[in-house]
Structure formats: structure tokens, C-alpha cells
C-alpha atoms as a PDB file:
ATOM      1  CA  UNK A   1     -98.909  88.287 -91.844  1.00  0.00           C
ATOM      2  CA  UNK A   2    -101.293  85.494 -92.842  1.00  0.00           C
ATOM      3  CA  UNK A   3    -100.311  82.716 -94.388  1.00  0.00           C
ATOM      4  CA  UNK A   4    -102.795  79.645 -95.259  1.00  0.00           C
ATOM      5  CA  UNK A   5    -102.257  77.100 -94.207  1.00  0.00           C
ATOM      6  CA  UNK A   6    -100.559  74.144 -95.812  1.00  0.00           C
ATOM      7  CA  UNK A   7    -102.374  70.676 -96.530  1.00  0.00           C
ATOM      8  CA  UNK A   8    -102.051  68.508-100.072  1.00  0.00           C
ATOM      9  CA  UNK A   9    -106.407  68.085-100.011  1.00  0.00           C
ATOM     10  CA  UNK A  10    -106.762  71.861 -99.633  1.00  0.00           C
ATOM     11  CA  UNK A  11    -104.974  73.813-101.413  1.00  0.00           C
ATOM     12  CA  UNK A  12    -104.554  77.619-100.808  1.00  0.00           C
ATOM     13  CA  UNK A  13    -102.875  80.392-103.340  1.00  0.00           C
ATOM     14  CA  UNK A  14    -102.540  84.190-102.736  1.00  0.00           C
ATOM     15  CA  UNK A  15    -104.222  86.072-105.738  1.00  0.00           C
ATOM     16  CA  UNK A  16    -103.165  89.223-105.799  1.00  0.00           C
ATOM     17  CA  UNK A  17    -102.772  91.456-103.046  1.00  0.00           C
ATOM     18  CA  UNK A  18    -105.954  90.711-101.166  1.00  0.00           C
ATOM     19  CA  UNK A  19    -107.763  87.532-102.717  1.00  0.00           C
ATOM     20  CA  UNK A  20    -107.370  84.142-101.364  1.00  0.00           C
ATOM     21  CA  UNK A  21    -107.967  80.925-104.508  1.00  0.00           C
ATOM     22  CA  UNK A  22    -108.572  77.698-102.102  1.00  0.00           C
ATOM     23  CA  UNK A  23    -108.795  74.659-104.318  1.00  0.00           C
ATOM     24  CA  UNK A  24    -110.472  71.392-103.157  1.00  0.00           C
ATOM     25  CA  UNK A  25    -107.994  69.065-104.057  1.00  0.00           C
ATOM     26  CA  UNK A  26    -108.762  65.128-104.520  1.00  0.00           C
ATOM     27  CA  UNK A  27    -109.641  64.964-107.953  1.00  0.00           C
ATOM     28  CA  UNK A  28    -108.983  61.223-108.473  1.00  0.00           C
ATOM     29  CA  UNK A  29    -112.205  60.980-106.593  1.00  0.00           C
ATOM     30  CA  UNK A  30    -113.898  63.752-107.867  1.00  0.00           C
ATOM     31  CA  UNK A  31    -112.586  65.992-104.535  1.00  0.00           C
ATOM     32  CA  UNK A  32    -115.038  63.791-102.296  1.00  0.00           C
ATOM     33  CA  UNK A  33    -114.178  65.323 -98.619  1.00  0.00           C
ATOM     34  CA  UNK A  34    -112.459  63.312 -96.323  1.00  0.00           C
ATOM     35  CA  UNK A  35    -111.673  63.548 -92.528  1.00  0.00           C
ATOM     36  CA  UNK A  36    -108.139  65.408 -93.858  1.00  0.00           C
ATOM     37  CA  UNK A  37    -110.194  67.288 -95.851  1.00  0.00           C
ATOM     38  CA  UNK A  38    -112.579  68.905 -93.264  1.00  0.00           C
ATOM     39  CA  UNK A  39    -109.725  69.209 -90.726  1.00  0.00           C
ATOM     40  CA  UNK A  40    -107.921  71.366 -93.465  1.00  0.00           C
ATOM     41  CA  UNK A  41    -110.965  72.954 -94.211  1.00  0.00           C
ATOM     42  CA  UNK A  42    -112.051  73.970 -90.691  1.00  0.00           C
ATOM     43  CA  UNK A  43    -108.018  75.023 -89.470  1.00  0.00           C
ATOM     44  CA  UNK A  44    -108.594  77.463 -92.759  1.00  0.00           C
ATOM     45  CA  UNK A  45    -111.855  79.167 -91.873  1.00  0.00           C
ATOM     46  CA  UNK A  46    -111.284  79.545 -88.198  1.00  0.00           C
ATOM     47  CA  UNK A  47    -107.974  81.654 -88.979  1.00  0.00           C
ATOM     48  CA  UNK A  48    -109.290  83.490 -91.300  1.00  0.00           C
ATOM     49  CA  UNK A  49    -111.944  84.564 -88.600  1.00  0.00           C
ATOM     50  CA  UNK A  50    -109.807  85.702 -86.742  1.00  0.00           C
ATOM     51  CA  UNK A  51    -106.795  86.732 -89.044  1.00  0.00           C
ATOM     52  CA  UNK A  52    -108.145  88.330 -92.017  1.00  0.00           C
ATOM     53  CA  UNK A  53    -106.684  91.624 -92.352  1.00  0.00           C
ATOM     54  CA  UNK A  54    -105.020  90.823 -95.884  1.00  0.00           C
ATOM     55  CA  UNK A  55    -107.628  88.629 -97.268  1.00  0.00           C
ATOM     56  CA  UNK A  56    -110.452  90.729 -98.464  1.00  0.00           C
ATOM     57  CA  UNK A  57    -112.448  87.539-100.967  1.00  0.00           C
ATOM     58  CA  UNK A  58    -111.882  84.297-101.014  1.00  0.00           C
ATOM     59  CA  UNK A  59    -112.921  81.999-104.491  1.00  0.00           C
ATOM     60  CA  UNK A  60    -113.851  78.425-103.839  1.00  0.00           C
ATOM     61  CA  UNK A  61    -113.275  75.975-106.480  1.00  0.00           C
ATOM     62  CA  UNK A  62    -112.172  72.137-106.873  1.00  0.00           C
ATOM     63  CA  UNK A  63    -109.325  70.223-108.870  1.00  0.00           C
ATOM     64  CA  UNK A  64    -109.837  68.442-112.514  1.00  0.00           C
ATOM     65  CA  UNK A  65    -113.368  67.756-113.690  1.00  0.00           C
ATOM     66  CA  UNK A  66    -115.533  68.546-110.254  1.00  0.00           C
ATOM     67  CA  UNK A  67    -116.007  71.079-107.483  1.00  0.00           C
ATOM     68  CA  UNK A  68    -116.984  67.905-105.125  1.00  0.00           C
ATOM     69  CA  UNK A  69    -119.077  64.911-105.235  1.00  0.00           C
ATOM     70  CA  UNK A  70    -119.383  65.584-101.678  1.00  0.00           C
ATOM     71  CA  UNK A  71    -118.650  62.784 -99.120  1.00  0.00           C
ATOM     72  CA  UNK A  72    -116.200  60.108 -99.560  1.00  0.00           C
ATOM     73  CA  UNK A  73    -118.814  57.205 -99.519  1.00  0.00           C
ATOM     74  CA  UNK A  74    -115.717  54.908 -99.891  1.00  0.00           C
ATOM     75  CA  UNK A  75    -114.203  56.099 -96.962  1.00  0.00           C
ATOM     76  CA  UNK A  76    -117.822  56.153 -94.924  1.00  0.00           C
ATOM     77  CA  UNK A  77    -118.382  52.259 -96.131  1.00  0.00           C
ATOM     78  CA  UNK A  78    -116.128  51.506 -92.848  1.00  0.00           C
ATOM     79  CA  UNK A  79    -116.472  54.349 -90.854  1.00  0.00           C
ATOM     80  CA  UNK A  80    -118.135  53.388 -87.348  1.00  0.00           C
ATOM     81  CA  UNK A  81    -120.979  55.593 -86.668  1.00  0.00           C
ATOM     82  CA  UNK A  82    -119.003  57.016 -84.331  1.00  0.00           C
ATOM     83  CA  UNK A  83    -116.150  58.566 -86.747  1.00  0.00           C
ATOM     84  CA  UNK A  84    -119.138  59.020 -88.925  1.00  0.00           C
ATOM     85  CA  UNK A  85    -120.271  61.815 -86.316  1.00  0.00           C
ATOM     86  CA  UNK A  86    -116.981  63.439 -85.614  1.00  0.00           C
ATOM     87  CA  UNK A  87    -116.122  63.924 -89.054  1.00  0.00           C
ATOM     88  CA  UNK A  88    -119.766  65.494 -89.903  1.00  0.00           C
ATOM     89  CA  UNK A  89    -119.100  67.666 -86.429  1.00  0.00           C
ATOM     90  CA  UNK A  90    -116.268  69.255 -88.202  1.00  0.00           C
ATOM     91  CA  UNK A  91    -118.021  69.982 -91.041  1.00  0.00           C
ATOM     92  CA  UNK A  92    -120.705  71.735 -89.372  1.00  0.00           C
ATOM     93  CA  UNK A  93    -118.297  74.530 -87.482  1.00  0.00           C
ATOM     94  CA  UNK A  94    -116.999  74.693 -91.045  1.00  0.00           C
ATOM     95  CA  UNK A  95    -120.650  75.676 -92.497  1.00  0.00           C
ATOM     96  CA  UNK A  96    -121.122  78.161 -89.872  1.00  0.00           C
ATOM     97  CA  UNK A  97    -118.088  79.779 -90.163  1.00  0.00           C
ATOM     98  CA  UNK A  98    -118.067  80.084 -93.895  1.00  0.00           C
ATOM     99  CA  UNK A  99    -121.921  81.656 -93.513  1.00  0.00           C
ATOM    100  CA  UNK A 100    -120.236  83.938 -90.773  1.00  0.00           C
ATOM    101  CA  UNK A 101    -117.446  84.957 -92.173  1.00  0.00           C
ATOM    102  CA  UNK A 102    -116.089  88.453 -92.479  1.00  0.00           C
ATOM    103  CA  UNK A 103    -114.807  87.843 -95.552  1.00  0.00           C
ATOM    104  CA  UNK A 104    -116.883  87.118 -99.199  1.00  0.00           C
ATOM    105  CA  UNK A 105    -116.840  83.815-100.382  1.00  0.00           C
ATOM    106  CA  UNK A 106    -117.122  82.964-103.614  1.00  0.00           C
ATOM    107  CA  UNK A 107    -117.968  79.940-105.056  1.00  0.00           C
ATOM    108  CA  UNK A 108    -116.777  78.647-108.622  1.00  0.00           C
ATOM    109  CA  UNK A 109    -118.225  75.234-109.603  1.00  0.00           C
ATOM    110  CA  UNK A 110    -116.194  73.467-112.552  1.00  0.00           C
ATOM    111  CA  UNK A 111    -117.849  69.895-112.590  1.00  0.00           C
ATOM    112  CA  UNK A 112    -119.976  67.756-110.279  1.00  0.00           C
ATOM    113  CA  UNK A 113    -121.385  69.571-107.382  1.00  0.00           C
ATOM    114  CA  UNK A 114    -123.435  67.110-105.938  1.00  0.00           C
ATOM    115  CA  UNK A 115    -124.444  66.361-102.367  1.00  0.00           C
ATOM    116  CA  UNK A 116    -121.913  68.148 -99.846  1.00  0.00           C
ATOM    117  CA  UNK A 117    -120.242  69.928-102.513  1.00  0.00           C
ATOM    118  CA  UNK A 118    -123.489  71.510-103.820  1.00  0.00           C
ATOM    119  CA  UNK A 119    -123.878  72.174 -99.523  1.00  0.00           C
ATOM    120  CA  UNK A 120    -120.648  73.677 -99.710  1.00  0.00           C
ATOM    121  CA  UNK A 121    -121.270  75.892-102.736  1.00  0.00           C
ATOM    122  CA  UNK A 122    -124.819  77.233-101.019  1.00  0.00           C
ATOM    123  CA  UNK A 123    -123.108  78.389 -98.137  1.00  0.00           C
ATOM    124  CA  UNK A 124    -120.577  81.049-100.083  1.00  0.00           C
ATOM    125  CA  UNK A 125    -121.991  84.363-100.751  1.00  0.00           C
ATOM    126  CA  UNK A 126    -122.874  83.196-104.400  1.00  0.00           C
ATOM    127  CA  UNK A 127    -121.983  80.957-107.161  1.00  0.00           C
ATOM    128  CA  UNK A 128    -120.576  81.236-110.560  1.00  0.00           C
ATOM    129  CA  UNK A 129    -120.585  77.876-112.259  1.00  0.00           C
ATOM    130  CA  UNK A 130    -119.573  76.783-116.125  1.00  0.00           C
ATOM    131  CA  UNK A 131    -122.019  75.947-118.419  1.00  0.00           C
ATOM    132  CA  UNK A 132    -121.467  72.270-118.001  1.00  0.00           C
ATOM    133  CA  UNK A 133    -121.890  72.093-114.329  1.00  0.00           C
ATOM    134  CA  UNK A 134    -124.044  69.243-112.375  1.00  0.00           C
ATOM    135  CA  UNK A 135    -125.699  69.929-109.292  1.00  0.00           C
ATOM    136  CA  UNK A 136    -127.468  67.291-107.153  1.00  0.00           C
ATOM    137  CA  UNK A 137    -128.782  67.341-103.580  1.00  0.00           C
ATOM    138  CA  UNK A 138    -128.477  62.739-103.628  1.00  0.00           C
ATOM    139  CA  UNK A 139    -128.542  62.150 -99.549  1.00  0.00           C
ATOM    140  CA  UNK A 140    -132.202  60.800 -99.742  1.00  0.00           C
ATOM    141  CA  UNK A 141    -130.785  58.259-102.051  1.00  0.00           C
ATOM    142  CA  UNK A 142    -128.633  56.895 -99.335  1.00  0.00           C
ATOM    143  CA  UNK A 143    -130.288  56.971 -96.824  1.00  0.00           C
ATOM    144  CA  UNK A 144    -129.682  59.889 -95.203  1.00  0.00           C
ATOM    145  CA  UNK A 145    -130.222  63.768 -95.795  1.00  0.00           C
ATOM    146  CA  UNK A 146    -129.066  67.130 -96.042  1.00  0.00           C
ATOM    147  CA  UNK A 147    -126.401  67.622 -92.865  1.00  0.00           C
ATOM    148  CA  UNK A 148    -124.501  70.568 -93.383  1.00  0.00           C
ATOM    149  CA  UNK A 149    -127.795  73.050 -94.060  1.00  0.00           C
ATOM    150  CA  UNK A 150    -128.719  72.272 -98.064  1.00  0.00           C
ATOM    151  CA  UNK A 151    -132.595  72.118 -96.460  1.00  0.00           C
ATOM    152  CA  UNK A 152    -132.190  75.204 -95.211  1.00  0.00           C
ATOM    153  CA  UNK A 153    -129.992  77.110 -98.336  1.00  0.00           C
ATOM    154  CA  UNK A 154    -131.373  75.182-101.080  1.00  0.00           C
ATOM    155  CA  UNK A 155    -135.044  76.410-100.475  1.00  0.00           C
ATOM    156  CA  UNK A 156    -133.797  80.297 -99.717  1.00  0.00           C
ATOM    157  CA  UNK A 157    -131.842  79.879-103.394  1.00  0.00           C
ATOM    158  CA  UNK A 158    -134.435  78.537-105.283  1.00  0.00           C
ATOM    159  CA  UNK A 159    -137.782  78.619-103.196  1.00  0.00           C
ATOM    160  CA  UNK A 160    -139.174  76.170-100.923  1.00  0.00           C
ATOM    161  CA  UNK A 161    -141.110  74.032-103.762  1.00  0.00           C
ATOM    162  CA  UNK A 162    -138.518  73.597-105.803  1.00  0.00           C
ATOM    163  CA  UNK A 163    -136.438  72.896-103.298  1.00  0.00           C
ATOM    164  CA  UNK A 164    -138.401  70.208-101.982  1.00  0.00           C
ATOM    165  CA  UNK A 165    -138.781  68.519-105.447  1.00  0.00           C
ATOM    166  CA  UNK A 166    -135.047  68.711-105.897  1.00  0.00           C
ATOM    167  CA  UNK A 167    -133.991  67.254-102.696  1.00  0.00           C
ATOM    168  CA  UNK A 168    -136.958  64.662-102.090  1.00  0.00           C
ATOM    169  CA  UNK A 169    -136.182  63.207-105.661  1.00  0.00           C
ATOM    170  CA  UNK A 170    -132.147  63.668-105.622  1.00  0.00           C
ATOM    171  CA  UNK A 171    -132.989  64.434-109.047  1.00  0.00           C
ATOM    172  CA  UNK A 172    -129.894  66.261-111.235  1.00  0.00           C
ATOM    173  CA  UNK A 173    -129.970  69.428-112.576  1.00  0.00           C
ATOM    174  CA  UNK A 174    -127.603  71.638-115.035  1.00  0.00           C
ATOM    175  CA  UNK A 175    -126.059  75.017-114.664  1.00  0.00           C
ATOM    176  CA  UNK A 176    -128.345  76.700-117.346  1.00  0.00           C
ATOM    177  CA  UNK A 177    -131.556  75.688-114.847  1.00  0.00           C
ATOM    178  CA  UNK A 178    -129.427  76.621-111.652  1.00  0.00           C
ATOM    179  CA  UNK A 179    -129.130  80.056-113.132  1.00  0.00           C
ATOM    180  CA  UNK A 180    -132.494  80.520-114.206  1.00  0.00           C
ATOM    181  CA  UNK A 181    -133.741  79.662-110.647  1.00  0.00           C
ATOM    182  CA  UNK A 182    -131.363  82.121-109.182  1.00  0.00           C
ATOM    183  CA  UNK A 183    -129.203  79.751-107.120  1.00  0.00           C
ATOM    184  CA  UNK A 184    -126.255  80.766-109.602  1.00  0.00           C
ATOM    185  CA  UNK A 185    -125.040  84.111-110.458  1.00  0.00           C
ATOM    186  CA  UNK A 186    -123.339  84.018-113.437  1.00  0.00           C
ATOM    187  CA  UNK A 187    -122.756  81.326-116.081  1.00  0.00           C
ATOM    188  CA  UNK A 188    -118.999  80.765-117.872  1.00  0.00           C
ATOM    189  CA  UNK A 189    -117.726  79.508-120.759  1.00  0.00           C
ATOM    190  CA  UNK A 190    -115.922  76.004-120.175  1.00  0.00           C
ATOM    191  CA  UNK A 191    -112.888  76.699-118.323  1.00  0.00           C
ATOM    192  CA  UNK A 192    -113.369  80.121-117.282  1.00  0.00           C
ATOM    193  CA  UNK A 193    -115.246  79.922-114.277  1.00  0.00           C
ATOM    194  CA  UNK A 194    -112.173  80.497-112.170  1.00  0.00           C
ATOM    195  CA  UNK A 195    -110.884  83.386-114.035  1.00  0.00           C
ATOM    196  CA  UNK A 196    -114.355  84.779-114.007  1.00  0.00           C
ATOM    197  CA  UNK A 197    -114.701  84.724-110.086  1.00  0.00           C
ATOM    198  CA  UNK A 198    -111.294  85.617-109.776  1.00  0.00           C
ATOM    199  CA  UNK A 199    -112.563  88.885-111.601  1.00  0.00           C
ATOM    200  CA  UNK A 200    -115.449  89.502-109.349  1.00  0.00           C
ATOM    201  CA  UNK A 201    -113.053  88.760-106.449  1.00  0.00           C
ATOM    202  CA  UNK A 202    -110.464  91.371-107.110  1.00  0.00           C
ATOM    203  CA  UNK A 203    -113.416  93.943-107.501  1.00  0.00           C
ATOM    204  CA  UNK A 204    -114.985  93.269-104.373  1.00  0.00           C
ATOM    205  CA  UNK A 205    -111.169  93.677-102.806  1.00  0.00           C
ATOM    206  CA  UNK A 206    -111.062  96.956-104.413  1.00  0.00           C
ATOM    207  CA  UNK A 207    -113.931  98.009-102.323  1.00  0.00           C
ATOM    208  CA  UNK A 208    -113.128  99.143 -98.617  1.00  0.00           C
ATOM    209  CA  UNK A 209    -112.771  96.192 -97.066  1.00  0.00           C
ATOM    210  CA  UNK A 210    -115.005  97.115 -93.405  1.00  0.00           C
ATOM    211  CA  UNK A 211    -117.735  98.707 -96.295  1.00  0.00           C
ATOM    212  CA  UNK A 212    -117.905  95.104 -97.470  1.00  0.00           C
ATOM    213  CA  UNK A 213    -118.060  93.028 -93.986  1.00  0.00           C
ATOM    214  CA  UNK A 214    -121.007  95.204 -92.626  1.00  0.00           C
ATOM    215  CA  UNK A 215    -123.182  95.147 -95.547  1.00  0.00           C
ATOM    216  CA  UNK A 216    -122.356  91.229 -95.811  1.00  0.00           C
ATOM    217  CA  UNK A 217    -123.315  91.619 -92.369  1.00  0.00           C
ATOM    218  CA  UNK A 218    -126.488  93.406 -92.813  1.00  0.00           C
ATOM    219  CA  UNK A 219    -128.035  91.329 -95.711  1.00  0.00           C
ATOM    220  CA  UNK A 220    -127.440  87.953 -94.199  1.00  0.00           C
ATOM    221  CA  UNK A 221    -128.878  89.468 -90.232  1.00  0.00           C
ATOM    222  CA  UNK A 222    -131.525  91.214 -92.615  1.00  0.00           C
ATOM    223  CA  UNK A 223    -132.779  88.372 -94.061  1.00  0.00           C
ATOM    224  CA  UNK A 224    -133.638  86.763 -91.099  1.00  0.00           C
ATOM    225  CA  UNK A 225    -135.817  89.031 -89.708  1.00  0.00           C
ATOM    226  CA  UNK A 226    -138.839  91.384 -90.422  1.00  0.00           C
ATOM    227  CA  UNK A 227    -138.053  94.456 -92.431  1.00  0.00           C
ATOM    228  CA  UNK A 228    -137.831  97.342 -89.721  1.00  0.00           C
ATOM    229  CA  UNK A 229    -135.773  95.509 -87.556  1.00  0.00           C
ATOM    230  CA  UNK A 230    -132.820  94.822 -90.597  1.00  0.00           C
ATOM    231  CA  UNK A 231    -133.690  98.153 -91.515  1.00  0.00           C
ATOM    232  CA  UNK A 232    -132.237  99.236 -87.938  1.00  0.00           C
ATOM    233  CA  UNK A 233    -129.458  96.707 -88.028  1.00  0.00           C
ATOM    234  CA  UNK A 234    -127.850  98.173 -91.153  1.00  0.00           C
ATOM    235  CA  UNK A 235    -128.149 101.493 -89.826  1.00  0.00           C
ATOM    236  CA  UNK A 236    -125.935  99.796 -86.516  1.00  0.00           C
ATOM    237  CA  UNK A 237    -123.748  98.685 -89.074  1.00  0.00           C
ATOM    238  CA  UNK A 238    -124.079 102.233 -91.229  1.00  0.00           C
ATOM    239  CA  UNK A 239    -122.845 104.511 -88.435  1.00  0.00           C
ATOM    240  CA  UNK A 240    -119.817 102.797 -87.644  1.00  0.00           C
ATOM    241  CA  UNK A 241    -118.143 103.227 -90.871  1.00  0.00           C
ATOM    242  CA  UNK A 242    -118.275 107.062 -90.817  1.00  0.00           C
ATOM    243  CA  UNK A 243    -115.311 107.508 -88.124  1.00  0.00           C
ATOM    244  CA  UNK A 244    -113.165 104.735 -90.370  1.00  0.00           C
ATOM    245  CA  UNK A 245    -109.964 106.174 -92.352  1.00  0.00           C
ATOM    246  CA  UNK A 246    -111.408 104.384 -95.241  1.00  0.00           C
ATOM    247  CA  UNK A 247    -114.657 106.523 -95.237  1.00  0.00           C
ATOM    248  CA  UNK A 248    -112.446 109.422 -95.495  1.00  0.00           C
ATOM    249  CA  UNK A 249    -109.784 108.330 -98.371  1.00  0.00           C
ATOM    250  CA  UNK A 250    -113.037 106.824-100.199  1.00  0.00           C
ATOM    251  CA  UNK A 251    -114.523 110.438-100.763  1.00  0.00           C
ATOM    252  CA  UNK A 252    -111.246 112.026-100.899  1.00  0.00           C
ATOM    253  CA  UNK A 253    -110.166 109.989-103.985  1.00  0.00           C
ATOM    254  CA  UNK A 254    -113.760 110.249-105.613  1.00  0.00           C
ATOM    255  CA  UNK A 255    -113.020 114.143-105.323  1.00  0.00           C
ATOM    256  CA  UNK A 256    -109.261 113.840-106.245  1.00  0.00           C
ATOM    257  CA  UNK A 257    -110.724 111.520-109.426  1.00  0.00           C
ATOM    258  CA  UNK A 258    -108.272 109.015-108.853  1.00  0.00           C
ATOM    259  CA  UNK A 259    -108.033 105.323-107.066  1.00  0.00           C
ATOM    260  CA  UNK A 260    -108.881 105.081-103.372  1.00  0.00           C
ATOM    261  CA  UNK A 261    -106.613 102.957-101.743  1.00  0.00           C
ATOM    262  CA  UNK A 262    -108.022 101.078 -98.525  1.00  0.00           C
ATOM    263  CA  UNK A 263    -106.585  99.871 -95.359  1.00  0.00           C
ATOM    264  CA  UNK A 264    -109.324  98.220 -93.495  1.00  0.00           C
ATOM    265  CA  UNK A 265    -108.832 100.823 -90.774  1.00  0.00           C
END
């Protein structure tokens, strides 16, 4: 059976039977991600790549008043470029695997987002974010720039010109703009974010669980091509499901009018 696994900067809490909460948690420094925190976060991602039978969504959030204020600057005022590299390294298997992973990701902003935690946020599935949530894209202000692919999410969330205005200027924005640009889902009430996603979480682990991978699978592949060819990859990742035990309890409890219960097989 999976278990998380265990670190004090990341924590991770069974929800249910099927939904993973993983909590960014430094919040006397606004959950600014550290070499312990990457290490955590990567050891996390990589087994649920390859151990996710139980964990059908995961919800992303961060401790006290932020979901990050991305890198530790602190920390990176004495890091060597060197360490500088190999901590930014981890970070970017971490990206990848978070856009590739089986699972759904969720994101639930609570604070600051700014920088690597607004990075972070871009690459789960979506976002829900409370009504007094700050997002910022502030590398160019420090001399250095998007890393961990906020060029390339940022301007496929809220188009390229926008996009460019945001993260040329480091300028802030608020949730209520985030969500009218489509770059968050849903807005909460203060101090319901987490419940909210939670909500969204269990609903997408009521749904068959190899339903859910392939059409994650699809859209994102889709996306990134021209329209015949996705059209040919979701019908790849169509077929497949047919022969699945799950295909067969699905219609069998929509007959029976009662609840379908899934085993990812």
C-alpha cells in the first residue's frame, strides 16, 4: 500500500479513501522552497508515478497565510552557483512529473503565490484560489526569469499578451482578475479554498480512475498538436478503456441506478 512519504516541509494527509492533501509547509517564510523542500517534493511525485493505485487526486495547498513565495532568496543569498543549479535541477523533474502525472492535481492557493509558487500552481491541472489570493510572476525583478516553465504555462492560462505584460513587469495581480482571465477555476470564500478543492477532489475520485488518466492524457497530448492528430490520440486512449472491469461496473450500476464502485482495473 502507498504511503507518502514523511518530511516536516511537505506534508502529506490521506483524504478519504482515494485523495491525497500535500501541504507546503514553511510558513514562517511564507513556504519559500528550499533544497529539503524540492527533495521532499520530487521523492513524492516520482512514487506516485509509479505507485498510484490508491491515490486517484491529489490537492496542493501551503501552510498559514501563503501557498509559496516561491524560492528561498535567503537561502540563495549564499548558495554557490553551483548548489544554485542542483537545487533548480530538482525542481525541474518535479515540474515534469507533476505535468505528467497520472493522477489530477489540484491546486488550492490560500495567500501569496508569487514566483515559483505561482510556477507550481500552473503546472496542476487547475487552480482554485480564495478571494484574497496574490499572484506574481517577480523573477525579472531579480535578475533572473521564469525556470520551472511559468513562460510557457502562464501564456497558455491567460494568453500570450497578457502573459508577457505580467511577467516582463513582475507586476501583482488578485484572484478576482486571475479568474476572469481563466488561469483560475473557481474563486472561495476566505478559508474555504481547501475544503472547496477537497470537494472537487473526492468527485473526480468517484470517477473511474483509468477514465480519468486517459482523458488527462488526451487533453494535455491534444493540446499540443493539430486537431486530427489529438482527435486520433484520444481515440488510442478511447479504445483501451472498453476491455477494463470498470467500463463494465460503470454501465452496470447506471442500469442497476445505484453507485458504481471502481477499481482501477
Amino acid at each position: 500500500m502507498f504511503e507518502p512519504p514523511v518530511s516536516d516541509v511537505l506534508l502529506a494527509e490521506r483524504r478519504g479513501e482515494h485523495v491525497l492533501l500535500v501541504t507546503l509547509n514553511r510558513p514562517e517564510v511564507l513556504n519559500a522552497m528550499n533544497m529539503e523542500m524540492s527533495i521532499a517534493m520530487h521523492e513524492l511525485l516520482t512514487r506516485l508515478h509509479y505507485d498510484a493505485d490508491w491515490v486517484r487526486c491529489v490537492v496542493l495547498t501551503g501552510a498559514g497565510r501563503a501557498f509559496s513565495a516561491g524560492g528561498d532568496l535567503k537561502v540563495r543569498n549564499t548558495q554557490t552557483v553551483r548548489d544554485w543549479t542542483i537545487q533548480h535541477e530538482i525542481s525541474e523533474r518535479s515540474v515534469e512529473l507533476r505535468m505528467e502525472s497520472p493522477v489530477p492535481w489540484i491546486a488550492a492557493v490560500n495567500g501569496i503565490c508569487y514566483a515559483g509558487g505561482l510556477e507550481a500552481a500552473l503546472t496542476c491541472d487547475f487552480i482554485y484560489a480564495d478571494e484574497g489570493a496574490r499572484f506574481a510572476q517577480t523573477e525579472c525583478k531579480i535578475g533572473i526569469m521564469p525556470g520551472n516553465m511559468g513562460t510557457q504555462n502562464l501564456p497558455r492560462a491567460v494568453g500570450e499578451r497578457r502573459a508577457k505584460e505580467l511577467i516582463l513587469s513582475a507586476q501583482p495581480f488578485t484572484a478576482a482578475e486571475a479568474h476572469a482571465w481563466g488561469m483560475v477555476n473557481k474563486l472561495c470564500a476566505l478559508g474555504a479554498v481547501v475544503d472547496e478543492a477537497l470537494n472537487t477532489a473526492e468527485k473526480i475520485a468517484d470517477c473511474a480512475p483509468l477514465s480519468v488518466r486517459q482523458a488527462k492524457k488526451a487533453i494535455h497530448i491534444g493540446l499540443q498538436t493539430d486537431l486530427h492528430s489529438a482527435y486520433r490520440y484520444e481515440l488510442e486512449a478511447y479504445y483501451p478503456l472498453l476491455n477494463t472491469e470498470d467500463r463494465k461496473e460503470g454501465i452496470a450500476a447506471f442500469n442497476e441506478k445505484r453507485k458504481a464502485h471502481f477499481q482501477g482495473r
